[in-house]
PDB file of N, CA and C in Angstrom:
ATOM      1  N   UNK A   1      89.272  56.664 112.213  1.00  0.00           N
ATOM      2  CA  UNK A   1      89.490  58.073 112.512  1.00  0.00           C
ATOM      3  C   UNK A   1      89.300  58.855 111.207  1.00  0.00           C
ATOM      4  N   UNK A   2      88.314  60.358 111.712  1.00  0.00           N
ATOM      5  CA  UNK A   2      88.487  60.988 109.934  1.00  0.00           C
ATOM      6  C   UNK A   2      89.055  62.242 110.261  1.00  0.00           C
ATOM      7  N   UNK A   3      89.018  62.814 108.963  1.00  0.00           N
ATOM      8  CA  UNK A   3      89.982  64.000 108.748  1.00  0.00           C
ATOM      9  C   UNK A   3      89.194  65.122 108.186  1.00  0.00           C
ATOM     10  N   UNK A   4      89.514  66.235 108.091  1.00  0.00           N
ATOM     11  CA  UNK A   4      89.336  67.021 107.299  1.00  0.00           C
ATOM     12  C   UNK A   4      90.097  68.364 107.622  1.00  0.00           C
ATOM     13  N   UNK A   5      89.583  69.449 106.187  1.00  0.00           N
ATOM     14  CA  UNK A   5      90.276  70.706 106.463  1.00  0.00           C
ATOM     15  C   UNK A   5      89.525  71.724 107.837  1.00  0.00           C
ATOM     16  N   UNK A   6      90.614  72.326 108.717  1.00  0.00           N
ATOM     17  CA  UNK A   6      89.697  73.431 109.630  1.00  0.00           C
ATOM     18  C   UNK A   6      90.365  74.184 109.663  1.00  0.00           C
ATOM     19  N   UNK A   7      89.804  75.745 109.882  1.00  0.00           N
ATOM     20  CA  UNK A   7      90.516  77.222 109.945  1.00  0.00           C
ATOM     21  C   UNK A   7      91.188  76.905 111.449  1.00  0.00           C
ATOM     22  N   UNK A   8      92.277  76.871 111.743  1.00  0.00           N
ATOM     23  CA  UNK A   8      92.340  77.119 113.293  1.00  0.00           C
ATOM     24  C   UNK A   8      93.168  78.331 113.643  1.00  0.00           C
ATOM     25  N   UNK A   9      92.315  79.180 114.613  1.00  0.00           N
ATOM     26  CA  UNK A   9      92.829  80.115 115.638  1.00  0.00           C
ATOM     27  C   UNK A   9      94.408  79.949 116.248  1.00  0.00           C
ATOM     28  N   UNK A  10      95.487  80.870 116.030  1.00  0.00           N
ATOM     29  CA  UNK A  10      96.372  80.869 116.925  1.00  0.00           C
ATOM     30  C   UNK A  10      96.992  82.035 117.460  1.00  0.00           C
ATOM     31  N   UNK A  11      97.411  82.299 118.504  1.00  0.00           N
ATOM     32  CA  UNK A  11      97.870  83.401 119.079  1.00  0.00           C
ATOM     33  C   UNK A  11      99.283  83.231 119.726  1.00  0.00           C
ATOM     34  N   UNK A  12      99.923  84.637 118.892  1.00  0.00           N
ATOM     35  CA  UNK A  12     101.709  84.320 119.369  1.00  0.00           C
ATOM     36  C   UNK A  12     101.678  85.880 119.733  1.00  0.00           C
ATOM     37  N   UNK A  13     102.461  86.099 120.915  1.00  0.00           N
ATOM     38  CA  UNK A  13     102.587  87.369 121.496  1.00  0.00           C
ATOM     39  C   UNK A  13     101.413  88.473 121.191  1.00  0.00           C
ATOM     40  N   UNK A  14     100.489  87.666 121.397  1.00  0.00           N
ATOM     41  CA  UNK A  14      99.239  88.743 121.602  1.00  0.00           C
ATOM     42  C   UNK A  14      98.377  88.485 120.432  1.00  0.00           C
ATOM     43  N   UNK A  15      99.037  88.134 119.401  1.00  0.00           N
ATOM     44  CA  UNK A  15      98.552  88.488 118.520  1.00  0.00           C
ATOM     45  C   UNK A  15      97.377  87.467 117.616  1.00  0.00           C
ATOM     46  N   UNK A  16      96.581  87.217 117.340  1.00  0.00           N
ATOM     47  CA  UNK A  16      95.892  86.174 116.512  1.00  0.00           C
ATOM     48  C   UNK A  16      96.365  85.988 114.845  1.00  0.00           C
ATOM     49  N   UNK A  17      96.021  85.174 114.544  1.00  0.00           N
ATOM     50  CA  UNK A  17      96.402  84.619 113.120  1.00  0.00           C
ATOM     51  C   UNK A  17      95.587  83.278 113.091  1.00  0.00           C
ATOM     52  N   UNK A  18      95.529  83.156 111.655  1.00  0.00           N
ATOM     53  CA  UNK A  18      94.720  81.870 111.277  1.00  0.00           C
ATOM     54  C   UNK A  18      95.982  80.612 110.236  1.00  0.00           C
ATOM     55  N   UNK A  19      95.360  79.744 110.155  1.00  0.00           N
ATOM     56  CA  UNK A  19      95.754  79.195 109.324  1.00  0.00           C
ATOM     57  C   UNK A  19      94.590  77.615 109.041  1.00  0.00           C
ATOM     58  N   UNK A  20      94.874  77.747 108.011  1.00  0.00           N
ATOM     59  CA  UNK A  20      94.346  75.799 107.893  1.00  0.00           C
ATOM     60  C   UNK A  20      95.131  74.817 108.063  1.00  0.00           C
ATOM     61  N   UNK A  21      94.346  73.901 108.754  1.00  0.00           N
ATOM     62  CA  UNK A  21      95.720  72.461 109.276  1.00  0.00           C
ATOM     63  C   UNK A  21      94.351  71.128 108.736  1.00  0.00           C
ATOM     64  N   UNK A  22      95.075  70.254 108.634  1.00  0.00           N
ATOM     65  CA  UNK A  22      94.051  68.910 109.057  1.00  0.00           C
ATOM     66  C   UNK A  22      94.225  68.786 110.793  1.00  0.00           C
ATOM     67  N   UNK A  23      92.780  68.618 110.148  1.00  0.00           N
ATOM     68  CA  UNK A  23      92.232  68.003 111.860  1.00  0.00           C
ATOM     69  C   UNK A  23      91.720  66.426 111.878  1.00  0.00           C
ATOM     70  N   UNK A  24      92.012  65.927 112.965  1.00  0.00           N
ATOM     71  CA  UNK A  24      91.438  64.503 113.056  1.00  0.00           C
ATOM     72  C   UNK A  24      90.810  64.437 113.948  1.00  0.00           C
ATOM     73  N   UNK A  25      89.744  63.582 114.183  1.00  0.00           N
ATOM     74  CA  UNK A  25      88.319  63.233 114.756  1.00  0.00           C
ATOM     75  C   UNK A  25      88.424  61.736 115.246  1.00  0.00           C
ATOM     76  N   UNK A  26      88.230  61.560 116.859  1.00  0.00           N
ATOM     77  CA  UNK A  26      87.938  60.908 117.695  1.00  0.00           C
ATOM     78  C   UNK A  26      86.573  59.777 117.171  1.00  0.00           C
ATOM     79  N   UNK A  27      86.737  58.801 117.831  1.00  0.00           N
ATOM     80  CA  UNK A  27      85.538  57.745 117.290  1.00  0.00           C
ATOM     81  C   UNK A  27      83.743  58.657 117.489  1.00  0.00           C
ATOM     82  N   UNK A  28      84.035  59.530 118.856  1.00  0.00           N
ATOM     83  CA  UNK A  28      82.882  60.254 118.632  1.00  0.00           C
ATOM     84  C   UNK A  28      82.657  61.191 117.699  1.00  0.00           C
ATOM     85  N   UNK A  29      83.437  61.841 116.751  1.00  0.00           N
ATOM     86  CA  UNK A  29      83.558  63.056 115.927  1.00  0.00           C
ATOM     87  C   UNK A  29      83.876  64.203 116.467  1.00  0.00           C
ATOM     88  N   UNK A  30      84.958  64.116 117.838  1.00  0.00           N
ATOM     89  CA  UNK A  30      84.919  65.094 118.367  1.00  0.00           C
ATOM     90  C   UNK A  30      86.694  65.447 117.726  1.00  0.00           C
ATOM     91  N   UNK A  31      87.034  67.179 117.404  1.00  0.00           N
ATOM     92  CA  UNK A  31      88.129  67.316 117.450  1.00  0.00           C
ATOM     93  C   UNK A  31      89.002  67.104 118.071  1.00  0.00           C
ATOM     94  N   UNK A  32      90.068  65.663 117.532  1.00  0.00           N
ATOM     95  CA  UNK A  32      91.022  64.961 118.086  1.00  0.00           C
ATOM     96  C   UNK A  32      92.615  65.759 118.424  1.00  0.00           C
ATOM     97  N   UNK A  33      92.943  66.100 117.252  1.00  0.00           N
ATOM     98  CA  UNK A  33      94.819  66.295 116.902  1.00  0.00           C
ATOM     99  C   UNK A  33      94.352  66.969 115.569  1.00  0.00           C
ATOM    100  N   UNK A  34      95.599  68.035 115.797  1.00  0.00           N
ATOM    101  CA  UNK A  34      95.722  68.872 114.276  1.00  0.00           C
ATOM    102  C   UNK A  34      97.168  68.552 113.710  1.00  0.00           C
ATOM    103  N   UNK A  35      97.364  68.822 112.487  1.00  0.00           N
ATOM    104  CA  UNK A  35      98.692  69.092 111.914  1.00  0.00           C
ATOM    105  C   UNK A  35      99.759  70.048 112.578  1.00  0.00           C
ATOM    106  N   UNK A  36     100.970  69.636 112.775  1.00  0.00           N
ATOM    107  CA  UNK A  36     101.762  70.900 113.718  1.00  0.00           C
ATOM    108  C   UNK A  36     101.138  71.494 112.740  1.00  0.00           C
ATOM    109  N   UNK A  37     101.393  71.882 111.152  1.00  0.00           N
ATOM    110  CA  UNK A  37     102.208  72.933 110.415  1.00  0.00           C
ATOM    111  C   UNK A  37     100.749  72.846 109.800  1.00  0.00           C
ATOM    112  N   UNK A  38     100.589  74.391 109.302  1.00  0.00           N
ATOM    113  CA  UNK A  38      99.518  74.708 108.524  1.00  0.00           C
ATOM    114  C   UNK A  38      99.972  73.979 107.261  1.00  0.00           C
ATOM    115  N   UNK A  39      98.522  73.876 106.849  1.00  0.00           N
ATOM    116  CA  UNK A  39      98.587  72.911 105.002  1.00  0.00           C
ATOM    117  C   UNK A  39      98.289  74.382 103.990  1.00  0.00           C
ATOM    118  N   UNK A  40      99.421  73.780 103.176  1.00  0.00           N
ATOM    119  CA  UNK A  40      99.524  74.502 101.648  1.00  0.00           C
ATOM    120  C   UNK A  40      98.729  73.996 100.389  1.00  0.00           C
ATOM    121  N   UNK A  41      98.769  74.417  99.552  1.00  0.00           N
ATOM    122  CA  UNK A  41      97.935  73.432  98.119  1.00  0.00           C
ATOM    123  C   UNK A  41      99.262  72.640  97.805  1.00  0.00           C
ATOM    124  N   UNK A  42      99.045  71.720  97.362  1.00  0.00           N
ATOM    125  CA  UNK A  42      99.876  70.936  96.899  1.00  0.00           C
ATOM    126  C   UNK A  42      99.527  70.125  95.691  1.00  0.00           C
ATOM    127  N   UNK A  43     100.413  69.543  94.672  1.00  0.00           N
ATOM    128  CA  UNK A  43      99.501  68.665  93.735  1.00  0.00           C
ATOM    129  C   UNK A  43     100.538  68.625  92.568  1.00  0.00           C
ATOM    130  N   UNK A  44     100.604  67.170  91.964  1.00  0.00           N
ATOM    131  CA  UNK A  44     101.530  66.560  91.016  1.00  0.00           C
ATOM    132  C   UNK A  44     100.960  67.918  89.946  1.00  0.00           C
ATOM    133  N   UNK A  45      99.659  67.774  89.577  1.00  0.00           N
ATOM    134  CA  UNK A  45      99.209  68.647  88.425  1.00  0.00           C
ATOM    135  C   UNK A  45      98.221  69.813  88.974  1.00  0.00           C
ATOM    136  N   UNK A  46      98.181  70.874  88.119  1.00  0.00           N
ATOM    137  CA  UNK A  46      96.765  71.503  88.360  1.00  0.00           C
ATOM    138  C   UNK A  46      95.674  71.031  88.969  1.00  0.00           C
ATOM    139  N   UNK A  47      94.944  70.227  88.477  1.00  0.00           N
ATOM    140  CA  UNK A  47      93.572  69.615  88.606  1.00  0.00           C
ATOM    141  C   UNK A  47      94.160  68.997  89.776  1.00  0.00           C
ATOM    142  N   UNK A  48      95.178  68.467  90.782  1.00  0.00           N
ATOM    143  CA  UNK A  48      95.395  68.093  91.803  1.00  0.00           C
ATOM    144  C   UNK A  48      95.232  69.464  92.682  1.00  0.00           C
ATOM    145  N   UNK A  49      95.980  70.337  92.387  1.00  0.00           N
ATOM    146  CA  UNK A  49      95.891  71.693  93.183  1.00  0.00           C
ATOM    147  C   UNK A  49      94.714  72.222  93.647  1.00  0.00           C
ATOM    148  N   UNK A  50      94.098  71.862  92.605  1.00  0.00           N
ATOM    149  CA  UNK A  50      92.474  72.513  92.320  1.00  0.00           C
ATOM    150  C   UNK A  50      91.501  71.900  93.125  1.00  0.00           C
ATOM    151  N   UNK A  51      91.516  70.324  93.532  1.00  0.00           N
ATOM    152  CA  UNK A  51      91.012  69.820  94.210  1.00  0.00           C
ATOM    153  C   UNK A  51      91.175  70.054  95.766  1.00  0.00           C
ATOM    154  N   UNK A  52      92.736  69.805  95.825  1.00  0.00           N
ATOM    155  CA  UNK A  52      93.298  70.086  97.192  1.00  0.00           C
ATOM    156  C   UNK A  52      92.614  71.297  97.918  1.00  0.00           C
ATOM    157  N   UNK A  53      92.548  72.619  96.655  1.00  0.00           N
ATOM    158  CA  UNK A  53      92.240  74.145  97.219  1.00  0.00           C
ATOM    159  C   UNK A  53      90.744  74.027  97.435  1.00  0.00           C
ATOM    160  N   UNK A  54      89.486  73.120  96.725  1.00  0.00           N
ATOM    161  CA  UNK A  54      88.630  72.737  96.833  1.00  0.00           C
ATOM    162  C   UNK A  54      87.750  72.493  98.319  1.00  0.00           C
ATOM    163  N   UNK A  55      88.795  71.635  98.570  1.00  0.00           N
ATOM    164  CA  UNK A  55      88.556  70.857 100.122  1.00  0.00           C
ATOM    165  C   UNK A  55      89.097  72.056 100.997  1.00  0.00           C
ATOM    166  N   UNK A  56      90.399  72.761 100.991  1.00  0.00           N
ATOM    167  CA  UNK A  56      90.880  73.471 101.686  1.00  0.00           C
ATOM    168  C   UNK A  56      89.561  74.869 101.875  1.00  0.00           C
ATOM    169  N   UNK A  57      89.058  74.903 101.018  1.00  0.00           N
ATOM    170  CA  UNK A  57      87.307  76.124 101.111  1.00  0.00           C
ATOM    171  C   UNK A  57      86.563  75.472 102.181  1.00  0.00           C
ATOM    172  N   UNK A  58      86.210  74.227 101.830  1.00  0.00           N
ATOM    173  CA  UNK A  58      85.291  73.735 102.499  1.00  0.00           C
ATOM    174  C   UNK A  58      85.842  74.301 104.751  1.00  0.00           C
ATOM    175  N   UNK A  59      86.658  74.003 104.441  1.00  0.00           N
ATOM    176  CA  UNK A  59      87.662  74.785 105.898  1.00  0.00           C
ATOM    177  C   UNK A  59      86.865  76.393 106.741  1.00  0.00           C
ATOM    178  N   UNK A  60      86.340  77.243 105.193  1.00  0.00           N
ATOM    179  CA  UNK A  60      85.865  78.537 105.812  1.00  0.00           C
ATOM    180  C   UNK A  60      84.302  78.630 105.980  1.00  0.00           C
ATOM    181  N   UNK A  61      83.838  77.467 105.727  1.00  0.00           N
ATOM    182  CA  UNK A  61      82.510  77.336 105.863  1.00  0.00           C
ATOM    183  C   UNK A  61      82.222  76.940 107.708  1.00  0.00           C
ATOM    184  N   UNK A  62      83.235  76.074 108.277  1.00  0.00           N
ATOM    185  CA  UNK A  62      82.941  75.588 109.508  1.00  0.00           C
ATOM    186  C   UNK A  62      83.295  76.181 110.748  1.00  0.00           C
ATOM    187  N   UNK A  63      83.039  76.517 111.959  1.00  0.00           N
ATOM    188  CA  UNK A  63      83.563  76.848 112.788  1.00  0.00           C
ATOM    189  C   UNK A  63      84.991  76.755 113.137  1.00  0.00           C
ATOM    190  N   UNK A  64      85.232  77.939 113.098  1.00  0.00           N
ATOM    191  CA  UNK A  64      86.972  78.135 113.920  1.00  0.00           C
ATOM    192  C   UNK A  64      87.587  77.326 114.918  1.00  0.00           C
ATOM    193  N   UNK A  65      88.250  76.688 115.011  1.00  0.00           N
ATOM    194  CA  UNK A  65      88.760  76.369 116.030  1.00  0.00           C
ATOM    195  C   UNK A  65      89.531  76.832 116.613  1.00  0.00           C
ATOM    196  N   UNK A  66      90.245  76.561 118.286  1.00  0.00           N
ATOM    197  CA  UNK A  66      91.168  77.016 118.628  1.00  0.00           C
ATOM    198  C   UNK A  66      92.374  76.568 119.151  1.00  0.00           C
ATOM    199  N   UNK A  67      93.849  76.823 118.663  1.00  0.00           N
ATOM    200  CA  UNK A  67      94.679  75.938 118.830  1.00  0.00           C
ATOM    201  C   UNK A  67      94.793  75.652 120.182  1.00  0.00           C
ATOM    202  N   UNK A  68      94.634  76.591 121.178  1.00  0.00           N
ATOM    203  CA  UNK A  68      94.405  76.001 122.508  1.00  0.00           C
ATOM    204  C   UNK A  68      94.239  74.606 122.900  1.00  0.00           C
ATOM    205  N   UNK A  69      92.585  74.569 122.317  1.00  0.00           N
ATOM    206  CA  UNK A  69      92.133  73.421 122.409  1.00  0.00           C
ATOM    207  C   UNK A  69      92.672  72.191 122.095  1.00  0.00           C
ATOM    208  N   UNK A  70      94.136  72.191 121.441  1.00  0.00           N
ATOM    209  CA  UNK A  70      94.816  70.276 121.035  1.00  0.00           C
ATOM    210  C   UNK A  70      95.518  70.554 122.176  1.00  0.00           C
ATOM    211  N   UNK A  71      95.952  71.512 122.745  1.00  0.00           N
ATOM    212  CA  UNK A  71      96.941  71.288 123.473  1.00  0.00           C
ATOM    213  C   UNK A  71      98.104  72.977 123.721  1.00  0.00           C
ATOM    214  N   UNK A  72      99.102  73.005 124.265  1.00  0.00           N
ATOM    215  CA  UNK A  72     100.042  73.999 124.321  1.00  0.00           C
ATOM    216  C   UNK A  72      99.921  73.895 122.632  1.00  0.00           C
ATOM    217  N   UNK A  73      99.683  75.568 122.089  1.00  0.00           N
ATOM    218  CA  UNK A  73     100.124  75.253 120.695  1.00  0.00           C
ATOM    219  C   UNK A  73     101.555  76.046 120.465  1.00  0.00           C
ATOM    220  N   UNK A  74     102.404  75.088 119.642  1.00  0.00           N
ATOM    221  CA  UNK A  74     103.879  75.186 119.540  1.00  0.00           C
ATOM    222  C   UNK A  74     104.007  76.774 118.873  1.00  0.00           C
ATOM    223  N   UNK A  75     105.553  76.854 119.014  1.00  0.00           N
ATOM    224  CA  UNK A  75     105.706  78.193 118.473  1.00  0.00           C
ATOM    225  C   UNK A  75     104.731  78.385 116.956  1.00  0.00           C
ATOM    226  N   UNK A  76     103.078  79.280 117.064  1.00  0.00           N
ATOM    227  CA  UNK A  76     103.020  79.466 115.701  1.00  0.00           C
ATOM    228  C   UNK A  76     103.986  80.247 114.259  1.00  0.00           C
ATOM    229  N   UNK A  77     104.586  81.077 115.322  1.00  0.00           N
ATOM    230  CA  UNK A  77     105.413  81.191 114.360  1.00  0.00           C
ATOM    231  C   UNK A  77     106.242  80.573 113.597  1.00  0.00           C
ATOM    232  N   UNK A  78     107.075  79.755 114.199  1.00  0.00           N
ATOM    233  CA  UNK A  78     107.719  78.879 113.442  1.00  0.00           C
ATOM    234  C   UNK A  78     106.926  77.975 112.317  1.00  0.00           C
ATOM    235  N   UNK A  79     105.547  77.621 112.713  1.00  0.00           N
ATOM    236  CA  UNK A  79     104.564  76.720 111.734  1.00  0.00           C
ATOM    237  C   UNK A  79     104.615  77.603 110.882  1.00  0.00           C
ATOM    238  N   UNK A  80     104.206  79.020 110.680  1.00  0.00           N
ATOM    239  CA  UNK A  80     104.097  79.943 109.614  1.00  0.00           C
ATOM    240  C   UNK A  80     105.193  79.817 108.712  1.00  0.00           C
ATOM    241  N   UNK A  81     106.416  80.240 109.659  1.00  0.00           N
ATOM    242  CA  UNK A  81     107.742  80.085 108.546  1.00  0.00           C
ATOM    243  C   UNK A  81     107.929  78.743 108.137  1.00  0.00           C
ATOM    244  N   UNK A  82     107.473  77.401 108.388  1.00  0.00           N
ATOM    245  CA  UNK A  82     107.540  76.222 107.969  1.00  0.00           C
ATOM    246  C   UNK A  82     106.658  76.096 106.725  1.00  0.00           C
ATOM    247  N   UNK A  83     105.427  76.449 106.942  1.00  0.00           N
ATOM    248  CA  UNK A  83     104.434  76.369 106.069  1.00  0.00           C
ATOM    249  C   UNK A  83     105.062  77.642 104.747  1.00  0.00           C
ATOM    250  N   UNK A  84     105.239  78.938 105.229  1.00  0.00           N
ATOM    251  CA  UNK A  84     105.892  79.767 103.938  1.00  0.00           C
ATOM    252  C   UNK A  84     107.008  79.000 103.744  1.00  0.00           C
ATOM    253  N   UNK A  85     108.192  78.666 103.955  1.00  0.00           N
ATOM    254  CA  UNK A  85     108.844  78.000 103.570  1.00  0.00           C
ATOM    255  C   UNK A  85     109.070  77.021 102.499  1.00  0.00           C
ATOM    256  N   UNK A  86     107.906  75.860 102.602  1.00  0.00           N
ATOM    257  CA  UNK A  86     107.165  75.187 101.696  1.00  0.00           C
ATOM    258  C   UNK A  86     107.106  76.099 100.535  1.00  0.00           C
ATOM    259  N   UNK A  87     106.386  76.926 100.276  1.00  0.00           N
ATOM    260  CA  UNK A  87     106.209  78.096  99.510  1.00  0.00           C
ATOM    261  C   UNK A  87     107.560  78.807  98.725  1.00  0.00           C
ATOM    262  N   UNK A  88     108.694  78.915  99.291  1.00  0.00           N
ATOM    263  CA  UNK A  88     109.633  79.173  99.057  1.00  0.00           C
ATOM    264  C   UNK A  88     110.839  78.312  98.620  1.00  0.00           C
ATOM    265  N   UNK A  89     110.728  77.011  98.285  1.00  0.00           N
ATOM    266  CA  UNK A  89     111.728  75.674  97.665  1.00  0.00           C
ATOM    267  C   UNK A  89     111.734  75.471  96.501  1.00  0.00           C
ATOM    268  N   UNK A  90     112.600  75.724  95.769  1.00  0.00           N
ATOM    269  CA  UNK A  90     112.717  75.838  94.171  1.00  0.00           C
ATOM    270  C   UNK A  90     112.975  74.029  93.851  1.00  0.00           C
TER     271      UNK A  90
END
């Protein structure tokens, strides 16, 4: 099974929003399962960050997806405040 970064589409009370998640890919390469929670940069060092944010670009080059498509997508909101959250832990 492979992975990579994708922009995916979500809509909470009307509204659209994006975020990046990993996505995983079916033996055919077809979009399998995403991450509940949108992905942040992450990284022991810089040059980890840098890479991470690297791959995370490669994300706005490809077609959108839509969270629809894995399934009921869970409260996005809550993924947002999970994912800012992350963002917010001293």
């Amino acid at each position: 099974m492979s992975w990579n970064y994708r922009v995916i589409k979500h809509v909470y009370d009307k509204e659209e929003f994006f975020q990046i998640h990993e996505v995983f890919y079916d033996d055919n390469g077809n979009p399998h399962l995403m991450s509940q929670e949108g992905i942040v940069p992450y990284g022991d060092t810089t040059e980890e960050i840098s890479r991470s944010m690297i791959h995370m670009m490669g994300a706005l080059i490809k077609p959108v997806l839509d969270a629809s498509s894995f399934g009921p997508d869970p409260d996005p909101a809550a993924t947002v405040s999970t994912t800012l959250g992350l963002l917010n832990k001293k």
